[in-house]
Protein backbone atom coordinates (compact mmCIF):
# COMPACT_ATOMS: atom_id res chain seq x y z
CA UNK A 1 44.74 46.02 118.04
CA UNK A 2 44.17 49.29 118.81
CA UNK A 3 43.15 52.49 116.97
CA UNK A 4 43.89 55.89 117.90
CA UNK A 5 40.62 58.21 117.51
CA UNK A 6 40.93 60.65 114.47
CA UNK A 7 43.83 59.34 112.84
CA UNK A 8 43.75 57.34 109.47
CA UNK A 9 44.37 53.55 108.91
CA UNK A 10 47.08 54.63 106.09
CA UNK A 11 49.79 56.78 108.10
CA UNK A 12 48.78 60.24 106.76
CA UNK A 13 48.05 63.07 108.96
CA UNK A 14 44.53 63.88 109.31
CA UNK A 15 44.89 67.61 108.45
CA UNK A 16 45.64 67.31 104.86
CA UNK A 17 45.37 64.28 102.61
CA UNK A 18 48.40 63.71 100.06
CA UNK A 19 45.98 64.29 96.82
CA UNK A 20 43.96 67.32 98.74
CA UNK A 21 45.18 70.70 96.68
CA UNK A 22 46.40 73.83 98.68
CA UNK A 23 44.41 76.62 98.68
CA UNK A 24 44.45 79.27 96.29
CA UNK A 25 45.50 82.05 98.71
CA UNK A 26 48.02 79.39 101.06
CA UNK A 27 50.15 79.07 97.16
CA UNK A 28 49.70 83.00 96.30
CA UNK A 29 51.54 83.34 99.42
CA UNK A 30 54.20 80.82 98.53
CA UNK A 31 54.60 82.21 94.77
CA UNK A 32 55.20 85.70 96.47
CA UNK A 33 57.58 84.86 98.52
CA UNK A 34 59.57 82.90 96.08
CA UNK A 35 59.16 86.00 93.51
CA UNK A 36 60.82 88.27 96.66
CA UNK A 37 63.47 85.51 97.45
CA UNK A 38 63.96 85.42 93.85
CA UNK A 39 64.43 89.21 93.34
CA UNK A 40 66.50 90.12 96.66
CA UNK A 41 68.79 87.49 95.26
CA UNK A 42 69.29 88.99 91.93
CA UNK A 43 69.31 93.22 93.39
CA UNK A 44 72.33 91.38 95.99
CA UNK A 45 74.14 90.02 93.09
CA UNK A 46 73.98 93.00 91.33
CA UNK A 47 74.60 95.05 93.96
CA UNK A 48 78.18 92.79 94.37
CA UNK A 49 78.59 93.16 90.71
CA UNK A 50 78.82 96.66 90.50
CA UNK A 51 81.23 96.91 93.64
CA UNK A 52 83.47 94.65 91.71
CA UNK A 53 83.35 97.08 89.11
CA UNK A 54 83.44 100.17 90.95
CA UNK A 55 86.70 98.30 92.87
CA UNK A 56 88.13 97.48 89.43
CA UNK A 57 87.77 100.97 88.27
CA UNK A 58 89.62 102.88 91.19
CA UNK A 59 92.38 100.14 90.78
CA UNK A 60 92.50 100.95 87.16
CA UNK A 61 92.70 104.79 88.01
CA UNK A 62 95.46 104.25 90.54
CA UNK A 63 97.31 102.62 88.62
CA UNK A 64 96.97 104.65 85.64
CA UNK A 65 97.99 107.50 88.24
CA UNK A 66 100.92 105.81 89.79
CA UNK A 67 102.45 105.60 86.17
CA UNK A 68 101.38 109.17 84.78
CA UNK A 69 101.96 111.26 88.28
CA UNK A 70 105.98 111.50 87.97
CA UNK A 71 106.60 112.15 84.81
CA UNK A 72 103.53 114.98 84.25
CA UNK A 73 105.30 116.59 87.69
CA UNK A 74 108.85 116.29 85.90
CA UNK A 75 107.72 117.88 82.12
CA UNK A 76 105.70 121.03 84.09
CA UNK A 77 108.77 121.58 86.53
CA UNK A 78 111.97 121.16 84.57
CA UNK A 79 112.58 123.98 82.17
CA UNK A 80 116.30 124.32 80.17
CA UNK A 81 117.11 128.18 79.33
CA UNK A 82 117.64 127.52 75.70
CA UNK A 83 114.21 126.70 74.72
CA UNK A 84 111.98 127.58 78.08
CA UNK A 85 109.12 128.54 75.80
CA UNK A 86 108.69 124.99 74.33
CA UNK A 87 108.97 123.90 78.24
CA UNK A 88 106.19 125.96 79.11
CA UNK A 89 104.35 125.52 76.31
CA UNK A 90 104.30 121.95 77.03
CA UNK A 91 103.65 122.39 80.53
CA UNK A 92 100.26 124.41 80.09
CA UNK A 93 99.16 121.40 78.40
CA UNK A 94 99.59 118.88 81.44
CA UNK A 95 98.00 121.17 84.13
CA UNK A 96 94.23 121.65 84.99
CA UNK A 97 92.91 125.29 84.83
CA UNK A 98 92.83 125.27 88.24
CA UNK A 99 96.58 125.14 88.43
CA UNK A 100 97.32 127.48 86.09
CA UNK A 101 94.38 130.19 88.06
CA UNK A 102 96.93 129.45 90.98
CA UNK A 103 100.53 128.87 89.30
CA UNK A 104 100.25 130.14 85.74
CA UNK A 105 102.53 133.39 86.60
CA UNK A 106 105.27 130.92 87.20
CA UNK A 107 104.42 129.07 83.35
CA UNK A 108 105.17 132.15 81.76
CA UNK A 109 108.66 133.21 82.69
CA UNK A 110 112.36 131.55 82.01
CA UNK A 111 114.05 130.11 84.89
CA UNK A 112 116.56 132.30 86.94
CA UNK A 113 119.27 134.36 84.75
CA UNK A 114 122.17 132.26 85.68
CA UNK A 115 120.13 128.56 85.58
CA UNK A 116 120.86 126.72 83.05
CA UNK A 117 119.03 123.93 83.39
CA UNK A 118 116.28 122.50 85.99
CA UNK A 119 115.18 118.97 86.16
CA UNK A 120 113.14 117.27 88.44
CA UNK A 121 113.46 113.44 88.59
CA UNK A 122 110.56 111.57 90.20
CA UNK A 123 112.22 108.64 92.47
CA UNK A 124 108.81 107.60 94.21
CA UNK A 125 105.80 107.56 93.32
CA UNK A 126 102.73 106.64 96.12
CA UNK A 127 99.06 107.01 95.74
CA UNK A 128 97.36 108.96 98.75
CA UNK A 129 93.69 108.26 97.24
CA UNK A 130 92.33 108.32 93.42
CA UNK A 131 89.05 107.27 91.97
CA UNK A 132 88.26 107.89 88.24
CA UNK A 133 87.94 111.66 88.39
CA UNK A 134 90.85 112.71 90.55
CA UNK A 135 94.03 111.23 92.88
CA UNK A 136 96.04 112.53 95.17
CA UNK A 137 99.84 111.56 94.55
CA UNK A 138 103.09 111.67 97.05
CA UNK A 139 106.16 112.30 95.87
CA UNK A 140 109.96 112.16 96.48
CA UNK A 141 111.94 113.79 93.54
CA UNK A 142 115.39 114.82 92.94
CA UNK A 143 115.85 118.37 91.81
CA UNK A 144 118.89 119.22 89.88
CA UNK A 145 120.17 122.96 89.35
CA UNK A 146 122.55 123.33 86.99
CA UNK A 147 124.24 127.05 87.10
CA UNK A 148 125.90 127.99 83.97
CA UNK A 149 129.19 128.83 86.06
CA UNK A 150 129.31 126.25 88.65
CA UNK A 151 128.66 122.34 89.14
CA UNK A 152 125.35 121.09 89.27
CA UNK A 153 123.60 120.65 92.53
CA UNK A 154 120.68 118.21 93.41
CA UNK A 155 118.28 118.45 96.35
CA UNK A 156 115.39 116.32 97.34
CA UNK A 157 111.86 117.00 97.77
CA UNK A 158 108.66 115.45 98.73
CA UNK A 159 105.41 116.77 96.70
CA UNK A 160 101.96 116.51 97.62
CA UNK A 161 100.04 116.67 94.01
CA UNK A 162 96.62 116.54 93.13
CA UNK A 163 95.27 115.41 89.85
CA UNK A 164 91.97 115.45 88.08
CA UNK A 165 91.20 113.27 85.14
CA UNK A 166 89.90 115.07 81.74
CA UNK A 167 88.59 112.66 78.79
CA UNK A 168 91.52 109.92 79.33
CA UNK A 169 94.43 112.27 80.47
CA UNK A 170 95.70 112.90 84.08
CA UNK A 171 95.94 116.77 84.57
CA UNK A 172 97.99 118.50 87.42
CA UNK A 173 95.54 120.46 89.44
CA UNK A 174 97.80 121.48 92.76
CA UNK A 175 101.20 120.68 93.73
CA UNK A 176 102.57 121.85 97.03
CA UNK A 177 106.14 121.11 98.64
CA UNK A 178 106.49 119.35 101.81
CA UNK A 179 110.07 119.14 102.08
């Protein structure tokens, strides 16, 4: 039988007996590493967590928009004759300062002399883009006029609105008319 030069009669390899401990810096090394597998694995879960959450949130907000946007655009647009103050009134408090800097004339005065009534019906509702502070709404609404001489007439009309968010409540900020 014969022996190969420099390798053991047991199997092993000659570099490193089974019972021979590493060396001090060779398991530093390893312990590091670990610690930094260890550590990117935790900031990457995290880091997925709070997407999740982040996701969660917006879908929260948008739908929380999606169900305020039509009837806050309905209670600051329709106004009956008989008691347009209490319209108003109620109006102010669904809009952001910003829309009142740009629209508040209109909050003060009664509809047109011969109006009875105006009502504005929201029919669609889509979300352009929202997060938690602020959304951006489309929508199609029917507008009814009703004269106090002659029948009732209703048009339709697509809005562009923009919202902001203040404590819990959805405020109009902007609303423009696109057709």
């Amino acid at each position: 039988m014969r022996r190969e030069v420099g390798t053991p009669h047991d199997g092993t390899s000659p570099r490193r007996s089974p019972t021979r401990p590493l060396p001090v810096r060779a398991g530093a090394v390893r312990v590091v590493v670990a610690v930094a597998v260890v550590l990117a694995l935790v900031v990457g879960v995290l880091g997925l967590w709070r997407d999740r959450e982040a996701g969660a949130d917006a879908a929260d907000a948008r739908a929380e928009l999606r169900s305020a946007a039509g009837g806050i655009v309905a209670e600051v647009f329709s106004v009956e004759s008989a008691r347009w103050q209490q319209d108003r009134a109620r109006a102010r408090r669904l809009v952001a300062d910003e829309f009142v800097d740009t629209f508040g004339a209109q909050l003060d005065r009664p509809p047109a002399a011969d109006t009875v009534a105006v009502t504005w019906r929201p029919e669609v509702v889509g979300i352009v883009d929202a997060d938690a502070d602020e959304g951006e709404v489309l929508l199609r609404v029917a507008v009814s006029v009703r004269p106090a001489t002659e029948p009732s007439t209703t048009v339709y009309r697509s809005v562009r609105a923009r919202f902001v968010r203040a404590d819990d409540t959805w405020l109009l900020a902007a609303a423009d008319v696109i057709g």
